[in-house]
ModelCIF file with pLDDT and N, C-alpha, C, O atoms, coordinates in Angstrom:
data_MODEL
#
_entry.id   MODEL 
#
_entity.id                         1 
_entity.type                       polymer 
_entity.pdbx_number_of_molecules   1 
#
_entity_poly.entity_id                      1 
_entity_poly.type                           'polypeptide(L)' 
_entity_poly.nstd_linkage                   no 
_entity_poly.nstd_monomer                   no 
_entity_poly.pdbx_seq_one_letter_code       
;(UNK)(UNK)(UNK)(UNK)(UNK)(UNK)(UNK)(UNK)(UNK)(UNK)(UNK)(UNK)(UNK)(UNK)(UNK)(UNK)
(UNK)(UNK)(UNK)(UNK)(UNK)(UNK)(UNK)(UNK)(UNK)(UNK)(UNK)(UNK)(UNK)(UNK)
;
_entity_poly.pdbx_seq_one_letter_code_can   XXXXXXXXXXXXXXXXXXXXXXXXXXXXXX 
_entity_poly.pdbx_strand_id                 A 
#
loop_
_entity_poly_seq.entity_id 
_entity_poly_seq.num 
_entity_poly_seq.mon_id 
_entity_poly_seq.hetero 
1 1  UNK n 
1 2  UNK n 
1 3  UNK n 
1 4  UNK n 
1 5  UNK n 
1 6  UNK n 
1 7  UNK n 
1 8  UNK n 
1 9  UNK n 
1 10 UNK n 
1 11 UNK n 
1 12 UNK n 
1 13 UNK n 
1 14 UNK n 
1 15 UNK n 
1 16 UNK n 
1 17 UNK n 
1 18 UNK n 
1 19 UNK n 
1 20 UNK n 
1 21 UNK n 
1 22 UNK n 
1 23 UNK n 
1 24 UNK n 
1 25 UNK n 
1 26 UNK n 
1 27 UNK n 
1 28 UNK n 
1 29 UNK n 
1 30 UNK n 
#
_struct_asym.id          A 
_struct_asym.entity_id   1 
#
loop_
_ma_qa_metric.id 
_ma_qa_metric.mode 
_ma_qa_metric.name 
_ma_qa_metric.software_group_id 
_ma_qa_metric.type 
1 global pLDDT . pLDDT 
2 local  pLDDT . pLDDT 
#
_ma_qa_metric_global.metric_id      1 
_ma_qa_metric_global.metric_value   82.07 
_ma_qa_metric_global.model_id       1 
_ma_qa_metric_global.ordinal_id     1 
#
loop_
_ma_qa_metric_local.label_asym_id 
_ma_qa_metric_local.label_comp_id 
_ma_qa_metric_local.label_seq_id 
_ma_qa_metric_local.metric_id 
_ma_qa_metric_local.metric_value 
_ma_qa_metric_local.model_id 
_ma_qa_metric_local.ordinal_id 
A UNK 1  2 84.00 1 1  
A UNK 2  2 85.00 1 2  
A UNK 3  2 87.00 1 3  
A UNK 4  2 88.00 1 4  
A UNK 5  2 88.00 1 5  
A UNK 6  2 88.00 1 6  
A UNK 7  2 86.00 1 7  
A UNK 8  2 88.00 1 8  
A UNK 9  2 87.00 1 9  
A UNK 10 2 85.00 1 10 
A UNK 11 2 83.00 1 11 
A UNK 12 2 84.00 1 12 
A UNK 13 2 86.00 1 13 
A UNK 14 2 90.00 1 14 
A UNK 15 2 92.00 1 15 
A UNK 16 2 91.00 1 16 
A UNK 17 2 90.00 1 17 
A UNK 18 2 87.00 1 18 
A UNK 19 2 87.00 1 19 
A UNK 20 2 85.00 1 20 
A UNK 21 2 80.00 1 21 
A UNK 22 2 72.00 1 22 
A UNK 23 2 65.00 1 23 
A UNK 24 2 66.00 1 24 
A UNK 25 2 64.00 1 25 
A UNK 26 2 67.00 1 26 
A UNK 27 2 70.00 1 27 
A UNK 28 2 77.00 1 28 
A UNK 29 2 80.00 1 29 
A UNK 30 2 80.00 1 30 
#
loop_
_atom_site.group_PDB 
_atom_site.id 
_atom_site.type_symbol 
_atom_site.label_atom_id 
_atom_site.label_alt_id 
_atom_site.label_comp_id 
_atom_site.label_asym_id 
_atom_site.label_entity_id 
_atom_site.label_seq_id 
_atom_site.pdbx_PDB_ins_code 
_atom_site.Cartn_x 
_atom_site.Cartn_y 
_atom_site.Cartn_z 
_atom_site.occupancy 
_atom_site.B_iso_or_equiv 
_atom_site.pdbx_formal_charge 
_atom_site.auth_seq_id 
_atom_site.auth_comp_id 
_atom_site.auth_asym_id 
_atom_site.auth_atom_id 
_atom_site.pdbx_PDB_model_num 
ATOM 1   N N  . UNK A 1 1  ? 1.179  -4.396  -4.277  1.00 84.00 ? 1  UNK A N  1 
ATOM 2   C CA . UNK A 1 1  ? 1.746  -3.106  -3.859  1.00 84.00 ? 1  UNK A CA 1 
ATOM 3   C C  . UNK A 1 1  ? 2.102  -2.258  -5.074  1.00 84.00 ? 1  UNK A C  1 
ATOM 4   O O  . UNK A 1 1  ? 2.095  -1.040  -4.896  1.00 84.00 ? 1  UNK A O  1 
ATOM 5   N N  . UNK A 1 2  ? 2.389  -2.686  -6.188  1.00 85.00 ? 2  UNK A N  1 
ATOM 6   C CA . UNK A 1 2  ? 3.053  -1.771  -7.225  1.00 85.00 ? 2  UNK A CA 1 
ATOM 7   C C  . UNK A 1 2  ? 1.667  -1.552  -7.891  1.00 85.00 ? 2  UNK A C  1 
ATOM 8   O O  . UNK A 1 2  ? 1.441  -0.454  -8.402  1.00 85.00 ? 2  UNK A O  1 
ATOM 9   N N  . UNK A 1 3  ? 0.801  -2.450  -7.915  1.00 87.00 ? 3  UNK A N  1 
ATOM 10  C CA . UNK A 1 3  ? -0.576 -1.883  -8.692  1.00 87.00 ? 3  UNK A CA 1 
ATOM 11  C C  . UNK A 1 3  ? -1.437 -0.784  -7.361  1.00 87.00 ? 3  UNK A C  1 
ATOM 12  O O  . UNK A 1 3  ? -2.373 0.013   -7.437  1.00 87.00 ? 3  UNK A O  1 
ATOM 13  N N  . UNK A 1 4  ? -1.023 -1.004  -6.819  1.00 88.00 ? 4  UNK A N  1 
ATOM 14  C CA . UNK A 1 4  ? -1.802 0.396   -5.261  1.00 88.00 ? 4  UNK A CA 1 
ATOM 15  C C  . UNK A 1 4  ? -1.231 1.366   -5.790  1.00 88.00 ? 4  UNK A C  1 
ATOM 16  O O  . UNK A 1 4  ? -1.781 2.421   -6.106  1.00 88.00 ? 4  UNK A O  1 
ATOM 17  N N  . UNK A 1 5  ? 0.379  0.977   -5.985  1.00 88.00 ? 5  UNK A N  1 
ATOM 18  C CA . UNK A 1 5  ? 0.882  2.565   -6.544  1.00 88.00 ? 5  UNK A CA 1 
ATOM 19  C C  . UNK A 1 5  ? 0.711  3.199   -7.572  1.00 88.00 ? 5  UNK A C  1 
ATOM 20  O O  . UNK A 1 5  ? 0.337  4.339   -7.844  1.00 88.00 ? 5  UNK A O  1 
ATOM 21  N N  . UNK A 1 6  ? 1.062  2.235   -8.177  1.00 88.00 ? 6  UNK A N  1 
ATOM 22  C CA . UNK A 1 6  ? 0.151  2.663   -9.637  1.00 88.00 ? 6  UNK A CA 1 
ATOM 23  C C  . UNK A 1 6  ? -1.076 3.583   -9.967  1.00 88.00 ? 6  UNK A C  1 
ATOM 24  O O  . UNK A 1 6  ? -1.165 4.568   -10.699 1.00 88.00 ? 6  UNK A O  1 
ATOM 25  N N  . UNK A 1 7  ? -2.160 2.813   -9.038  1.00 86.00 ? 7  UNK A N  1 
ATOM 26  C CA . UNK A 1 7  ? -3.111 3.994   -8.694  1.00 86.00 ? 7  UNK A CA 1 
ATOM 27  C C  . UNK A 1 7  ? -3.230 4.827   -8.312  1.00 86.00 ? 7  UNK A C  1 
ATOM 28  O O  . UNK A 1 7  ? -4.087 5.596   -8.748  1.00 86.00 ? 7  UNK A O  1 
ATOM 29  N N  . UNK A 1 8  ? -2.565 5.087   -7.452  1.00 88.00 ? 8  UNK A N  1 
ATOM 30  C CA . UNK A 1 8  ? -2.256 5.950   -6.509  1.00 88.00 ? 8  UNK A CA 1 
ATOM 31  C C  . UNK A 1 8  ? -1.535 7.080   -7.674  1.00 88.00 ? 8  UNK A C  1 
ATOM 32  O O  . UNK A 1 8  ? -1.989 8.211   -7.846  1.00 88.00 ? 8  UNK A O  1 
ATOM 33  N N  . UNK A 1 9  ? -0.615 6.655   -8.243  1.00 87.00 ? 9  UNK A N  1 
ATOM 34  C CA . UNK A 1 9  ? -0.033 7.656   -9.183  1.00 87.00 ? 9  UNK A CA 1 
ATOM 35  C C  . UNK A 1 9  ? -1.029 8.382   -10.057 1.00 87.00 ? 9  UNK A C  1 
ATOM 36  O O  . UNK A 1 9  ? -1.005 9.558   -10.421 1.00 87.00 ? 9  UNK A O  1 
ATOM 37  N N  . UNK A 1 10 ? -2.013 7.323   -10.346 1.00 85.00 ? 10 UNK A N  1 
ATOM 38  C CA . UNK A 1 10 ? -2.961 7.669   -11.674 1.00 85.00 ? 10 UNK A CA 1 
ATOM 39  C C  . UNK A 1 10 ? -4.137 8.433   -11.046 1.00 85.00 ? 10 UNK A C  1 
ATOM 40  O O  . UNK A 1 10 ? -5.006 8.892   -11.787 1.00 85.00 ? 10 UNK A O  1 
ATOM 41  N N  . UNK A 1 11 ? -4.210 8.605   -9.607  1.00 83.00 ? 11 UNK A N  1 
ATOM 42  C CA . UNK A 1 11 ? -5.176 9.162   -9.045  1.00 83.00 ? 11 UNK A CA 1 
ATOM 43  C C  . UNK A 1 11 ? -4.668 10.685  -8.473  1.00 83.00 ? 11 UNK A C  1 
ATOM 44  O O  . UNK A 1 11 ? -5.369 11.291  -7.662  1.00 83.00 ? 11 UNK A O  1 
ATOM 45  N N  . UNK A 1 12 ? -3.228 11.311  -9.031  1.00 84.00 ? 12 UNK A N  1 
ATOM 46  C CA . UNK A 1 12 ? -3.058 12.319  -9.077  1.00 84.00 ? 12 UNK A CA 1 
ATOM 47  C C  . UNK A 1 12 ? -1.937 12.223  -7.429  1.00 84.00 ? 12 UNK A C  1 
ATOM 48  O O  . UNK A 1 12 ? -1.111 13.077  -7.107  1.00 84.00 ? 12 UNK A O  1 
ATOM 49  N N  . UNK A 1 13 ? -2.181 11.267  -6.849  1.00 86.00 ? 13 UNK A N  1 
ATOM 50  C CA . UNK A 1 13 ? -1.140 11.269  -5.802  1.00 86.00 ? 13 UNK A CA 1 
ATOM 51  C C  . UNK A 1 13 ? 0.401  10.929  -6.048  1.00 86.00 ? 13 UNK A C  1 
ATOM 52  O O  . UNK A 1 13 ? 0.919  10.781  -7.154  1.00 86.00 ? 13 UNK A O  1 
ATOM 53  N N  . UNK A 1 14 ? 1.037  10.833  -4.805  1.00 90.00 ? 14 UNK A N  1 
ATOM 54  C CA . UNK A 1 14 ? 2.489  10.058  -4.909  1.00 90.00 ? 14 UNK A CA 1 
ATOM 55  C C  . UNK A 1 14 ? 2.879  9.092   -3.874  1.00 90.00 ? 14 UNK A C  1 
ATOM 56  O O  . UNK A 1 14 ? 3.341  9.569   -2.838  1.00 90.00 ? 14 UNK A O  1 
ATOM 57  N N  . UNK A 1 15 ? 2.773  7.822   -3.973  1.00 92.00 ? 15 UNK A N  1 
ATOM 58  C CA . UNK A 1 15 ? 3.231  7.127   -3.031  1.00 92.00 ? 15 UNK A CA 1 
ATOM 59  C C  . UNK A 1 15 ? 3.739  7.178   -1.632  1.00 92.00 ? 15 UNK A C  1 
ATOM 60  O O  . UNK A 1 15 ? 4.518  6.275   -1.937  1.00 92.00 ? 15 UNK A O  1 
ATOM 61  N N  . UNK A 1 16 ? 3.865  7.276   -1.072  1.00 91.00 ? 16 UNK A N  1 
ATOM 62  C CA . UNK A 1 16 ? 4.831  7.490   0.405   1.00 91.00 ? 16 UNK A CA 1 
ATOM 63  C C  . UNK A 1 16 ? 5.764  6.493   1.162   1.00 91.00 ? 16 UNK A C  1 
ATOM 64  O O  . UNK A 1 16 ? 6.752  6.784   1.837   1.00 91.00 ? 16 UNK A O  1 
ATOM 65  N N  . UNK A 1 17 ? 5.281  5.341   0.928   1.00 90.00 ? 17 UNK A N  1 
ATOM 66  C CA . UNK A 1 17 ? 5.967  4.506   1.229   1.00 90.00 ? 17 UNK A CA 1 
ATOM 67  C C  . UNK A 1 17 ? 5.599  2.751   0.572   1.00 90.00 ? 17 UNK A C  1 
ATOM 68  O O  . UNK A 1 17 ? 4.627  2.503   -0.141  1.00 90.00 ? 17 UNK A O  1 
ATOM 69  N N  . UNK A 1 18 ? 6.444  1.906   0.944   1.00 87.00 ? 18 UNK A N  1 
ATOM 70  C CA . UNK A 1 18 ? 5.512  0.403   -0.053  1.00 87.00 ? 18 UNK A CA 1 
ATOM 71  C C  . UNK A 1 18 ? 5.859  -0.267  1.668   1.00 87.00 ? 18 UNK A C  1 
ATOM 72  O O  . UNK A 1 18 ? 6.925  -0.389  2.273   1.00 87.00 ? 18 UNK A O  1 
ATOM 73  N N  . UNK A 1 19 ? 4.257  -0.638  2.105   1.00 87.00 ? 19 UNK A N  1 
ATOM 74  C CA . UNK A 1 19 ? 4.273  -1.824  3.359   1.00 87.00 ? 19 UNK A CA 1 
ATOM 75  C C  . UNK A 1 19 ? 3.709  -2.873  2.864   1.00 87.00 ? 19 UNK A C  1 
ATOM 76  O O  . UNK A 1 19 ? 2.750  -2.762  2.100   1.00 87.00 ? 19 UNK A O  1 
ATOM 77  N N  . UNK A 1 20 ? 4.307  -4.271  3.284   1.00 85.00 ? 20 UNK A N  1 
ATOM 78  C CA . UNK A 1 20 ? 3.711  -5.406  2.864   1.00 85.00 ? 20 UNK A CA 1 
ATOM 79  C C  . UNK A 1 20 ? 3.538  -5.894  4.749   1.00 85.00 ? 20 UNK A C  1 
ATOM 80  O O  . UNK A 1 20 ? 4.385  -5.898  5.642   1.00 85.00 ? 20 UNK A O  1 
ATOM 81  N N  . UNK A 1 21 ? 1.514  -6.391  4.767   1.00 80.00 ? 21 UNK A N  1 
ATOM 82  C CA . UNK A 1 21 ? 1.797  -6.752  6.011   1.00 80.00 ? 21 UNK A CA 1 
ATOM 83  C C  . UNK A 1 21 ? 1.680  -7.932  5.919   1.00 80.00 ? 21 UNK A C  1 
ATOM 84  O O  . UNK A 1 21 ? 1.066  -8.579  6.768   1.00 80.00 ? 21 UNK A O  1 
ATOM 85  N N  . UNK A 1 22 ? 2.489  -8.707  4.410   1.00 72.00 ? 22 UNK A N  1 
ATOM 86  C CA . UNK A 1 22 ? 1.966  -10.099 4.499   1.00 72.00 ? 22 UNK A CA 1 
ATOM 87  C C  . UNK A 1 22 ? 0.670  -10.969 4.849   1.00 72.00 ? 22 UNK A C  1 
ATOM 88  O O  . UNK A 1 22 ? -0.272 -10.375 4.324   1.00 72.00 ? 22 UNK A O  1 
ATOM 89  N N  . UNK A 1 23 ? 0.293  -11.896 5.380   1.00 65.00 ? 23 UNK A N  1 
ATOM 90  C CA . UNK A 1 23 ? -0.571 -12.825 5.324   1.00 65.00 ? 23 UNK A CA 1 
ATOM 91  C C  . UNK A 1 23 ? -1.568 -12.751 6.458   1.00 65.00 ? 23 UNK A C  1 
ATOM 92  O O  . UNK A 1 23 ? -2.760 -13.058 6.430   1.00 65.00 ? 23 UNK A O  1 
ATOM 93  N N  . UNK A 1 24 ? -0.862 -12.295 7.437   1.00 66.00 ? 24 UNK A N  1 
ATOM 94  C CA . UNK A 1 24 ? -1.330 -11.826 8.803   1.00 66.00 ? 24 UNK A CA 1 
ATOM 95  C C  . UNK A 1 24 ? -1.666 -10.404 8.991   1.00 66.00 ? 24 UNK A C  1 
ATOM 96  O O  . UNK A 1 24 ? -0.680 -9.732  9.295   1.00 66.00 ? 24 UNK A O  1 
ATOM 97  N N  . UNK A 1 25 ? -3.000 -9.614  8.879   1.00 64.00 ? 25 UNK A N  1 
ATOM 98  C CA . UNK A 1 25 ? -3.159 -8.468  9.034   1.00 64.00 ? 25 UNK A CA 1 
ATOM 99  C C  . UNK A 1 25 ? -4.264 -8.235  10.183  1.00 64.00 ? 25 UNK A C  1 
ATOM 100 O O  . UNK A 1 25 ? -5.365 -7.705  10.033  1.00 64.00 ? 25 UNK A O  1 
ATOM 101 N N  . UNK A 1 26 ? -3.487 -8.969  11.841  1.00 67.00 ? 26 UNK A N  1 
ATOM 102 C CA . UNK A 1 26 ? -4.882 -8.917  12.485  1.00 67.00 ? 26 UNK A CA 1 
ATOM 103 C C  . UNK A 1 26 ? -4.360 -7.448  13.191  1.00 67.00 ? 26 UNK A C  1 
ATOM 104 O O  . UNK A 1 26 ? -3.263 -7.078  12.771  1.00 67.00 ? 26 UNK A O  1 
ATOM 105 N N  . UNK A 1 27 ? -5.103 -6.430  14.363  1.00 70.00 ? 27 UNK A N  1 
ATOM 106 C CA . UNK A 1 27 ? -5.274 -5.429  14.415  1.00 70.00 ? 27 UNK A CA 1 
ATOM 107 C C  . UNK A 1 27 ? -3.941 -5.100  15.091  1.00 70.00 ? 27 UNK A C  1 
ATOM 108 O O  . UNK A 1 27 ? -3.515 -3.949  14.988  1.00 70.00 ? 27 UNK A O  1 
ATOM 109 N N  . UNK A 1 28 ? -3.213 -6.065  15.809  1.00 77.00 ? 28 UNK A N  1 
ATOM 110 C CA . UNK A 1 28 ? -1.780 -5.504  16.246  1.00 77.00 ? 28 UNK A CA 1 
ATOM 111 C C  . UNK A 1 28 ? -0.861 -5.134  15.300  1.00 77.00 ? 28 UNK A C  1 
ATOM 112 O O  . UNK A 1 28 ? -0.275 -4.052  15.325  1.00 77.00 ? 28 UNK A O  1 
ATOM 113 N N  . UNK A 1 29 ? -0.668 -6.194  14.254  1.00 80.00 ? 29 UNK A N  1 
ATOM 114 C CA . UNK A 1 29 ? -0.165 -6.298  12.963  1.00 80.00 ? 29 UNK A CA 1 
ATOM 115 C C  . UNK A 1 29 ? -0.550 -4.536  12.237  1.00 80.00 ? 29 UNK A C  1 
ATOM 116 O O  . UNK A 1 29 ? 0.270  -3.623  12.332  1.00 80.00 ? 29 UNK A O  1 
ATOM 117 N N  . UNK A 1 30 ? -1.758 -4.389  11.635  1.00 80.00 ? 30 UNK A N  1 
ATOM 118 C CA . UNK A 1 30 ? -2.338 -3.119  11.558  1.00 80.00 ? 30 UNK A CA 1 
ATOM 119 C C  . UNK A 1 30 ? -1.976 -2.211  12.075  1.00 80.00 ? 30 UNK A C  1 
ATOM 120 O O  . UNK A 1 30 ? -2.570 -1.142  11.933  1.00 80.00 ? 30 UNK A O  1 
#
């Protein structure tokens, strides 16, 4: 998550929020 933002910074954006969906990302989760 901090290296997404990171990019995210370096790609001229600004973050919005930090989600972790952990280990489980099936489409309900999503």
């Amino acid at each position: 998550a901090m290296a997404t933002m990171d990019i995210i910074k370096l790609s001229g954006g600004n973050p919005a929020n930090f989600l972790d969906v952990g280990g489980t990302a099936d489409a309900e989760r999503v």
